[in-house]
ModelCIF file with pLDDT and N, C-alpha, C, O atoms, coordinates in Angstrom:
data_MODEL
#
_entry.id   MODEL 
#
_entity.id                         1 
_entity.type                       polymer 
_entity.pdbx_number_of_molecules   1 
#
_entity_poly.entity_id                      1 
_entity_poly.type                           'polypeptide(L)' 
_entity_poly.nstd_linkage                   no 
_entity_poly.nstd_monomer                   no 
_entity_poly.pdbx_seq_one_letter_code       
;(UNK)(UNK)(UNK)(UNK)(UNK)(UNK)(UNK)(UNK)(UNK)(UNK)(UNK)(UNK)(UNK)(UNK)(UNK)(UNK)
(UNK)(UNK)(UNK)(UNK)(UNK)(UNK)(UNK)(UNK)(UNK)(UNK)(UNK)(UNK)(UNK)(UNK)(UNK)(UNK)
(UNK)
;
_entity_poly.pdbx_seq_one_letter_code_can   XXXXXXXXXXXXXXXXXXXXXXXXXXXXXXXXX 
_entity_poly.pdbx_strand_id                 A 
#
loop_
_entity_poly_seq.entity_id 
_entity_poly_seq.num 
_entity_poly_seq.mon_id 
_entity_poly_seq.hetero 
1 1  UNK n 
1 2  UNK n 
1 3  UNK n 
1 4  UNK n 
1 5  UNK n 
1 6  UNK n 
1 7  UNK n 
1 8  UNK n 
1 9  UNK n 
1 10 UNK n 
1 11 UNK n 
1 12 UNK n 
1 13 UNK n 
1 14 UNK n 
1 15 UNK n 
1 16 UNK n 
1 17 UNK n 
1 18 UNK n 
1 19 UNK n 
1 20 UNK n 
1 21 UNK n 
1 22 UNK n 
1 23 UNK n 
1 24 UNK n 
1 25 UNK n 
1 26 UNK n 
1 27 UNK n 
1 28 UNK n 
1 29 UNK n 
1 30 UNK n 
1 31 UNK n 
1 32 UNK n 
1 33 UNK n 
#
_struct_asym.id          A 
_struct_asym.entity_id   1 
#
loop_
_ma_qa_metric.id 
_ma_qa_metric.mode 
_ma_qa_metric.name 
_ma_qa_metric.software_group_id 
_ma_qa_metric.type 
1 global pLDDT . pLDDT 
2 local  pLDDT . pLDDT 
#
_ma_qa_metric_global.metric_id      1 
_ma_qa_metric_global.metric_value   87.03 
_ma_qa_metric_global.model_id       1 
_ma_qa_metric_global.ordinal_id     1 
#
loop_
_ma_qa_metric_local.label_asym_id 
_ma_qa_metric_local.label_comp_id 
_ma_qa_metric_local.label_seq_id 
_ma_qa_metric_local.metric_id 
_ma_qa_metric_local.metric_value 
_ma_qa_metric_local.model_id 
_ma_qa_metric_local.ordinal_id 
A UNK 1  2 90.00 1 1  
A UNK 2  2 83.00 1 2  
A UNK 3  2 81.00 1 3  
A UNK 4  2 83.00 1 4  
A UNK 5  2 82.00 1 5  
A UNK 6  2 86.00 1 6  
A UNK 7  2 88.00 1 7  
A UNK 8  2 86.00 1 8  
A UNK 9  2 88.00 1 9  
A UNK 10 2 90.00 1 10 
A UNK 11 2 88.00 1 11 
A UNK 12 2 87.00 1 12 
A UNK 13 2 91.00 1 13 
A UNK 14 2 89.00 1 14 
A UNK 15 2 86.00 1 15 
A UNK 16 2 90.00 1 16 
A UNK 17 2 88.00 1 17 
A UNK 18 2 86.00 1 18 
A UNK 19 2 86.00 1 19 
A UNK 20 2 89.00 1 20 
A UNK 21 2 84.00 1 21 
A UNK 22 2 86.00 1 22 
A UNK 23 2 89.00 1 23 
A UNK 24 2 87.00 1 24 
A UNK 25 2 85.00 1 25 
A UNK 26 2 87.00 1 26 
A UNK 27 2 90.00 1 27 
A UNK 28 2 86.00 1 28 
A UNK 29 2 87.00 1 29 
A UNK 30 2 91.00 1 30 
A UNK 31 2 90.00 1 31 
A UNK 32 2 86.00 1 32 
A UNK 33 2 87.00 1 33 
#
loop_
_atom_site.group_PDB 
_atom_site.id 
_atom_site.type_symbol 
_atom_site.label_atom_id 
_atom_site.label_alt_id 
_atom_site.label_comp_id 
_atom_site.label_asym_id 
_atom_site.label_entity_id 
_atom_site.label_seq_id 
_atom_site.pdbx_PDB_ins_code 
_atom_site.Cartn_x 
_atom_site.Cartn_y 
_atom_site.Cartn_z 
_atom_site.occupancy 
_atom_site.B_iso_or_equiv 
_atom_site.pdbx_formal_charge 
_atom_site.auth_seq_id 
_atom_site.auth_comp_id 
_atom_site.auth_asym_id 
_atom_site.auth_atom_id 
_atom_site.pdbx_PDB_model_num 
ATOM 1   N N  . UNK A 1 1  ? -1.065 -20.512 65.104 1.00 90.00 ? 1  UNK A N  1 
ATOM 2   C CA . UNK A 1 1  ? -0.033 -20.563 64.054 1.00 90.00 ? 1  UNK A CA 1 
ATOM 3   C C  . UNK A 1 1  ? -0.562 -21.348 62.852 1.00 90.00 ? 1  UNK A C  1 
ATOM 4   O O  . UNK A 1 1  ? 0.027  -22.174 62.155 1.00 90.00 ? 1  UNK A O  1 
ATOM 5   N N  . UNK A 1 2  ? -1.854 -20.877 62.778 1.00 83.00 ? 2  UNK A N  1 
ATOM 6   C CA . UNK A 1 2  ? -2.149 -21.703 61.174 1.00 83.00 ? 2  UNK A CA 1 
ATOM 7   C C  . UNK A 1 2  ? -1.960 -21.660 60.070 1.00 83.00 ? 2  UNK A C  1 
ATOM 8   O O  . UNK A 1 2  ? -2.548 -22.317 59.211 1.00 83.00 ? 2  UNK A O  1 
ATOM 9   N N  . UNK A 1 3  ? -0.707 -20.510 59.842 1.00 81.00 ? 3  UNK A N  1 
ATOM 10  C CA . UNK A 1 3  ? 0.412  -20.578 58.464 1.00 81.00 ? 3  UNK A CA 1 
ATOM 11  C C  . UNK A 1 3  ? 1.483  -21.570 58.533 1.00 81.00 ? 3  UNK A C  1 
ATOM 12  O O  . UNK A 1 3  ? 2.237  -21.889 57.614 1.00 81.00 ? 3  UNK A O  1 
ATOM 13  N N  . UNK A 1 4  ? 1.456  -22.195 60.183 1.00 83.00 ? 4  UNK A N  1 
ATOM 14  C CA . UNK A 1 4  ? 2.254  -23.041 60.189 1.00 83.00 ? 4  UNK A CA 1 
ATOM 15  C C  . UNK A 1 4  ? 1.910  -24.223 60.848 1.00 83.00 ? 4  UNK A C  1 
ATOM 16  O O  . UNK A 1 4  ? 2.065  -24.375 62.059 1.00 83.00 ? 4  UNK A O  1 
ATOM 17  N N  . UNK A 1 5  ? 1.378  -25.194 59.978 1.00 82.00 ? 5  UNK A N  1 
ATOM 18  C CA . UNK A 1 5  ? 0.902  -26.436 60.461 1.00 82.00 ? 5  UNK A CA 1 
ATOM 19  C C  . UNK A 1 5  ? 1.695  -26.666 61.496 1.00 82.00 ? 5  UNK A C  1 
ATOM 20  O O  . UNK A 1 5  ? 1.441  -26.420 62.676 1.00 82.00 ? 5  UNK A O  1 
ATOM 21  N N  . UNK A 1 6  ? 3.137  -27.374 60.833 1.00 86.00 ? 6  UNK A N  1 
ATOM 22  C CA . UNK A 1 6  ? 4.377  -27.883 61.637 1.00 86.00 ? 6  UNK A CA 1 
ATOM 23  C C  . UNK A 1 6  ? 4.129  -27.726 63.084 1.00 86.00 ? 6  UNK A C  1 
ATOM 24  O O  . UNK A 1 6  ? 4.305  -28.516 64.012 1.00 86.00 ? 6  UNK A O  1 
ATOM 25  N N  . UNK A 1 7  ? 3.670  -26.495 63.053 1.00 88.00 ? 7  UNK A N  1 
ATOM 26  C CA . UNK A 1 7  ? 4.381  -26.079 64.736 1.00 88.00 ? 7  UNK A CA 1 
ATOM 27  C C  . UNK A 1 7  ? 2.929  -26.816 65.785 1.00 88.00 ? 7  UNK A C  1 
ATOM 28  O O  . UNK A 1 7  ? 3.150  -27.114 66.959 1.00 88.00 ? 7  UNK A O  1 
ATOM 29  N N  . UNK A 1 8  ? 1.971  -26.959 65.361 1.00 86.00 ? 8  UNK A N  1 
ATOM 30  C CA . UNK A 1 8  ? 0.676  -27.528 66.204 1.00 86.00 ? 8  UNK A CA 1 
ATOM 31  C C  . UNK A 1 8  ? 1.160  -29.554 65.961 1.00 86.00 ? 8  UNK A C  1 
ATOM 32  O O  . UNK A 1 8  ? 1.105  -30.385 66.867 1.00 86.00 ? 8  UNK A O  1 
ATOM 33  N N  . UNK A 1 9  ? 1.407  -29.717 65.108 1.00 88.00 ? 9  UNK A N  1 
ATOM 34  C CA . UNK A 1 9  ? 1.184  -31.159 64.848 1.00 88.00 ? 9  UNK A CA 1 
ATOM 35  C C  . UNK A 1 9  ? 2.553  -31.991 65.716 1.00 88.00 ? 9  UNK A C  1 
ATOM 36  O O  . UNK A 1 9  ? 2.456  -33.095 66.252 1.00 88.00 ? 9  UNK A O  1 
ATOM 37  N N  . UNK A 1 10 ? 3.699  -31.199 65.677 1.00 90.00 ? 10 UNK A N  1 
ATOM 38  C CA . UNK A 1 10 ? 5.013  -31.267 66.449 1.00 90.00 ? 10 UNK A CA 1 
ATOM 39  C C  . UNK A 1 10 ? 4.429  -31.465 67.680 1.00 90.00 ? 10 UNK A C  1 
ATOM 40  O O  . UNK A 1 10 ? 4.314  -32.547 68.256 1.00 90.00 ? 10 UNK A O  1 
ATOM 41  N N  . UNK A 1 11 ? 4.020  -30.258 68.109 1.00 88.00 ? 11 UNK A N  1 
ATOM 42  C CA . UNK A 1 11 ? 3.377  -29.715 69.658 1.00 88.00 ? 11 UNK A CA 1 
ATOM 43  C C  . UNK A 1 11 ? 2.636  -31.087 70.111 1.00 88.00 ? 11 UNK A C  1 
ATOM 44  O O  . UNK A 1 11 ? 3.003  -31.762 71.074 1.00 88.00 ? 11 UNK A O  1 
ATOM 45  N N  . UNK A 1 12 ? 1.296  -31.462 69.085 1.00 87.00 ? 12 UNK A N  1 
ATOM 46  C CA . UNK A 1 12 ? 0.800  -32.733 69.561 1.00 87.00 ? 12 UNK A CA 1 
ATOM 47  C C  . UNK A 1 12 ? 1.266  -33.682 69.396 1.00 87.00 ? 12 UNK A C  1 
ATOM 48  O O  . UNK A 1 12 ? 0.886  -34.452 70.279 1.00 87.00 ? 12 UNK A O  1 
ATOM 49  N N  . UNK A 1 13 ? 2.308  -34.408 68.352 1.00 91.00 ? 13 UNK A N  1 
ATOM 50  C CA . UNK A 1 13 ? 2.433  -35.480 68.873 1.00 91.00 ? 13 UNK A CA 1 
ATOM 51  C C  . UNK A 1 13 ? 3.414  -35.995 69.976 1.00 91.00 ? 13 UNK A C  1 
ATOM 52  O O  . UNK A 1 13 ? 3.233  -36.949 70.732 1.00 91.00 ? 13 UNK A O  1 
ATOM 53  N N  . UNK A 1 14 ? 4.776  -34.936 69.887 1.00 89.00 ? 14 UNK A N  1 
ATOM 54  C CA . UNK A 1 14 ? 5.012  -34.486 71.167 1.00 89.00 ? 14 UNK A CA 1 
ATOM 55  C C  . UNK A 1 14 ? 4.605  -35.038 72.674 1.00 89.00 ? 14 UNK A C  1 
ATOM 56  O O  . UNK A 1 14 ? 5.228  -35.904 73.289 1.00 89.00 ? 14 UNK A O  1 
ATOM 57  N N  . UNK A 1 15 ? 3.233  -34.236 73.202 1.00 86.00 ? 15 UNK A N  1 
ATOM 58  C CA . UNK A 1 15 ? 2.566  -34.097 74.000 1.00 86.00 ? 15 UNK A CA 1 
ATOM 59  C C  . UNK A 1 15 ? 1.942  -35.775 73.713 1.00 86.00 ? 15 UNK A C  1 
ATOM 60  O O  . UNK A 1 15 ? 2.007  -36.256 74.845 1.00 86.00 ? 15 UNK A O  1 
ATOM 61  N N  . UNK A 1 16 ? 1.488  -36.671 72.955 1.00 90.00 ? 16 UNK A N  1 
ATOM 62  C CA . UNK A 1 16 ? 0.796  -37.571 73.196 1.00 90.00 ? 16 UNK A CA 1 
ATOM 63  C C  . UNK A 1 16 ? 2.509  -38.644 73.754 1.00 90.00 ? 16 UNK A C  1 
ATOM 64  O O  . UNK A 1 16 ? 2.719  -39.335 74.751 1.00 90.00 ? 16 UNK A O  1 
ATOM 65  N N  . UNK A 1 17 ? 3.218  -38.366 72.788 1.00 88.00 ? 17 UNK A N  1 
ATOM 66  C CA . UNK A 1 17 ? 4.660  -39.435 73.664 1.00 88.00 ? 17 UNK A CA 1 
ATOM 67  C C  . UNK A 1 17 ? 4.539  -39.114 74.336 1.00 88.00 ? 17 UNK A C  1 
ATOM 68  O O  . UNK A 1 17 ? 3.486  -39.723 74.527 1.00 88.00 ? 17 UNK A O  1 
ATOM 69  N N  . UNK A 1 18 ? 4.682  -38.269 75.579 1.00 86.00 ? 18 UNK A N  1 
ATOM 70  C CA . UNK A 1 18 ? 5.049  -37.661 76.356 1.00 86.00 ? 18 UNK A CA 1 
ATOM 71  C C  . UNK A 1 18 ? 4.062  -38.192 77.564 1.00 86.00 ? 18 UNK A C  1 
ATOM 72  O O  . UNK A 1 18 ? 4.563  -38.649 78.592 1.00 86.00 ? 18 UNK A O  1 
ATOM 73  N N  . UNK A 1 19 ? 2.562  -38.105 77.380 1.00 86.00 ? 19 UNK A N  1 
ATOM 74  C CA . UNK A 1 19 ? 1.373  -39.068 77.680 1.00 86.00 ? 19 UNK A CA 1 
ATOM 75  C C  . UNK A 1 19 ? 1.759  -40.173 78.001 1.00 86.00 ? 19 UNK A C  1 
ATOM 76  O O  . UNK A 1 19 ? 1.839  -40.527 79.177 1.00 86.00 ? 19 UNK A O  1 
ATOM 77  N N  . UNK A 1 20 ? 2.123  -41.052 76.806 1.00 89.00 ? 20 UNK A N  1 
ATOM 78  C CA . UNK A 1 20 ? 2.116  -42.197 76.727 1.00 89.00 ? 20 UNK A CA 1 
ATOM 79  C C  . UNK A 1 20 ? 3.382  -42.799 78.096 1.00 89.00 ? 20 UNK A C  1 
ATOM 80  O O  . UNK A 1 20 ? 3.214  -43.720 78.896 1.00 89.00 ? 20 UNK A O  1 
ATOM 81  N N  . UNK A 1 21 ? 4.893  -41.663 77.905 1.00 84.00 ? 21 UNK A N  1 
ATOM 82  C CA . UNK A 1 21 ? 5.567  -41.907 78.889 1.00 84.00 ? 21 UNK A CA 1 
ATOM 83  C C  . UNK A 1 21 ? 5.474  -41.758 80.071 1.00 84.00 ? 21 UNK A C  1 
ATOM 84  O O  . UNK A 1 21 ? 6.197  -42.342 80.878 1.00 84.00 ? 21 UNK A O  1 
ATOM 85  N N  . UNK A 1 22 ? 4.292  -40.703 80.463 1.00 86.00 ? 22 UNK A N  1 
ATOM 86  C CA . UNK A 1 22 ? 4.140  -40.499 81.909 1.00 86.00 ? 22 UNK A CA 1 
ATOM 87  C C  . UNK A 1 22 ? 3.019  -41.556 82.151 1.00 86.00 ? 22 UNK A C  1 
ATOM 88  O O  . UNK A 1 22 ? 2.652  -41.526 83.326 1.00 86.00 ? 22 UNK A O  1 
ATOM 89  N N  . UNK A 1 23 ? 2.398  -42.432 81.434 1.00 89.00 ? 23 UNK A N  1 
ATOM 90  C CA . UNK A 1 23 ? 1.858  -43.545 81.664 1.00 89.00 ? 23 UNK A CA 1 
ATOM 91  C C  . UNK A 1 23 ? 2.660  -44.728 82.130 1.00 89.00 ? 23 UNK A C  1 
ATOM 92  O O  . UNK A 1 23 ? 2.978  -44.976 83.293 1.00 89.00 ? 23 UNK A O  1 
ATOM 93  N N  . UNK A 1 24 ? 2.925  -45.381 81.110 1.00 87.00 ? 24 UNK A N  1 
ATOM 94  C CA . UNK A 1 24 ? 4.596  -46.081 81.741 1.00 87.00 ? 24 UNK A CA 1 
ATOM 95  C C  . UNK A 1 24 ? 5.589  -45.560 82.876 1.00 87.00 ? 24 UNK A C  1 
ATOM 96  O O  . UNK A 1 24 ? 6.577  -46.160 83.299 1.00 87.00 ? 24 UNK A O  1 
ATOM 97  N N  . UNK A 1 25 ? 5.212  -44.576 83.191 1.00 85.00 ? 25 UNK A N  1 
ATOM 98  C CA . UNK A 1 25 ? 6.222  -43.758 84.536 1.00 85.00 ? 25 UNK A CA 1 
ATOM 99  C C  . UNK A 1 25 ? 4.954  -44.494 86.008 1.00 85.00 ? 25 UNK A C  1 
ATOM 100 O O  . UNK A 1 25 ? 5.124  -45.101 87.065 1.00 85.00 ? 25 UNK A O  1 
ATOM 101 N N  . UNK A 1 26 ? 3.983  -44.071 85.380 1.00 87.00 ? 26 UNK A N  1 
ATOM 102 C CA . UNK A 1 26 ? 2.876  -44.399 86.437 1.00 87.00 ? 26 UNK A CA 1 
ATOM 103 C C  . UNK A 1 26 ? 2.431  -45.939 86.682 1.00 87.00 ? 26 UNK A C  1 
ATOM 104 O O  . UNK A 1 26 ? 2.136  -46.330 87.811 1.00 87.00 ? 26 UNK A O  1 
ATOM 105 N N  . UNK A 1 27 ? 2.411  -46.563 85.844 1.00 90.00 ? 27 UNK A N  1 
ATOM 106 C CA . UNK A 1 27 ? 2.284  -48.117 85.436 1.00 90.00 ? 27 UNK A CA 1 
ATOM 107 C C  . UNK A 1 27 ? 3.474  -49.121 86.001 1.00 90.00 ? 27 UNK A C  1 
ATOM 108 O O  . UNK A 1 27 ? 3.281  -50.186 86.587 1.00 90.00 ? 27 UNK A O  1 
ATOM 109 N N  . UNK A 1 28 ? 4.902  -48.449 85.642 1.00 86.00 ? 28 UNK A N  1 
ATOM 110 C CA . UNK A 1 28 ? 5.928  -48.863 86.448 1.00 86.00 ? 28 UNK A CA 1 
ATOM 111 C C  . UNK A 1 28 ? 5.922  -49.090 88.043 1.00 86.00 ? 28 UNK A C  1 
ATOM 112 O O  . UNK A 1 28 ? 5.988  -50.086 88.764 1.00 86.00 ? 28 UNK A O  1 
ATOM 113 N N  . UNK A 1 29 ? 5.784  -47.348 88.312 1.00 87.00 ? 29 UNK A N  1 
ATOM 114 C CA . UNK A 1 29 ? 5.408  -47.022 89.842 1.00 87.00 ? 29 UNK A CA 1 
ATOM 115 C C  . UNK A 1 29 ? 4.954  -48.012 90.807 1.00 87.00 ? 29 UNK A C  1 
ATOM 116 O O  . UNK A 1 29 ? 5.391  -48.635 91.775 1.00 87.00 ? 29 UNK A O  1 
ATOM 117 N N  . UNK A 1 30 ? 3.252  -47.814 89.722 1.00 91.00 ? 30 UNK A N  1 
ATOM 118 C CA . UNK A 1 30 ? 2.256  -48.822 90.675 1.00 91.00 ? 30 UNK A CA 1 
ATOM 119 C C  . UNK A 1 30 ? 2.658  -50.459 90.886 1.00 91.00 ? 30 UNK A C  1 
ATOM 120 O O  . UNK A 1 30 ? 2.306  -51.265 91.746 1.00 91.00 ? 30 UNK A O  1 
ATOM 121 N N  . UNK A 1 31 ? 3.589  -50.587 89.667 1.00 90.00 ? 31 UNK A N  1 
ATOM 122 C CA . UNK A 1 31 ? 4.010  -52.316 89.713 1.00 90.00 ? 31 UNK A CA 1 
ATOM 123 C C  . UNK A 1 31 ? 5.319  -52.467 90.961 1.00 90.00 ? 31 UNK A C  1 
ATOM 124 O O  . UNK A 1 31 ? 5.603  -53.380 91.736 1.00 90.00 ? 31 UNK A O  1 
ATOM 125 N N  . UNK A 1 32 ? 5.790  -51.396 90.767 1.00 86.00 ? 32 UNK A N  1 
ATOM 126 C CA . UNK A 1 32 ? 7.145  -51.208 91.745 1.00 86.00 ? 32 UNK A CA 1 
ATOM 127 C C  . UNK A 1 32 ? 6.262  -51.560 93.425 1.00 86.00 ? 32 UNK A C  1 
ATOM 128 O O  . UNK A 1 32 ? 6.378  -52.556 94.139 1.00 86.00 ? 32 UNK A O  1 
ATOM 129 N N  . UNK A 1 33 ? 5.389  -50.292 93.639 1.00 87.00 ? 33 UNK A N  1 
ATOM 130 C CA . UNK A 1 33 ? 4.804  -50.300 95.422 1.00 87.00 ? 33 UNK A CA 1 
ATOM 131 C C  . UNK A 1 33 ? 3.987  -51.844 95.509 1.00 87.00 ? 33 UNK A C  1 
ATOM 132 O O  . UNK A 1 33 ? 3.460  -52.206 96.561 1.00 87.00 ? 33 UNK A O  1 
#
């Protein structure tokens, strides 16, 4: 979609929160067991 920036840059930063939260999901976890 490279007439449409929007839709790749959404997509990634998106995907890096999303990273970042399933880090903290995992980081929690391991502090929890």
């Amino acid at each position: 979609f490279s007439a449409y920036p929007n839709v790749a840059g959404i997509a990634g930063w998106t995907v890096i929160v999303g990273y970042i939260g399933t880090l903290a999901l995992y980081a929690y976890t391991f502090g929890i067991y």
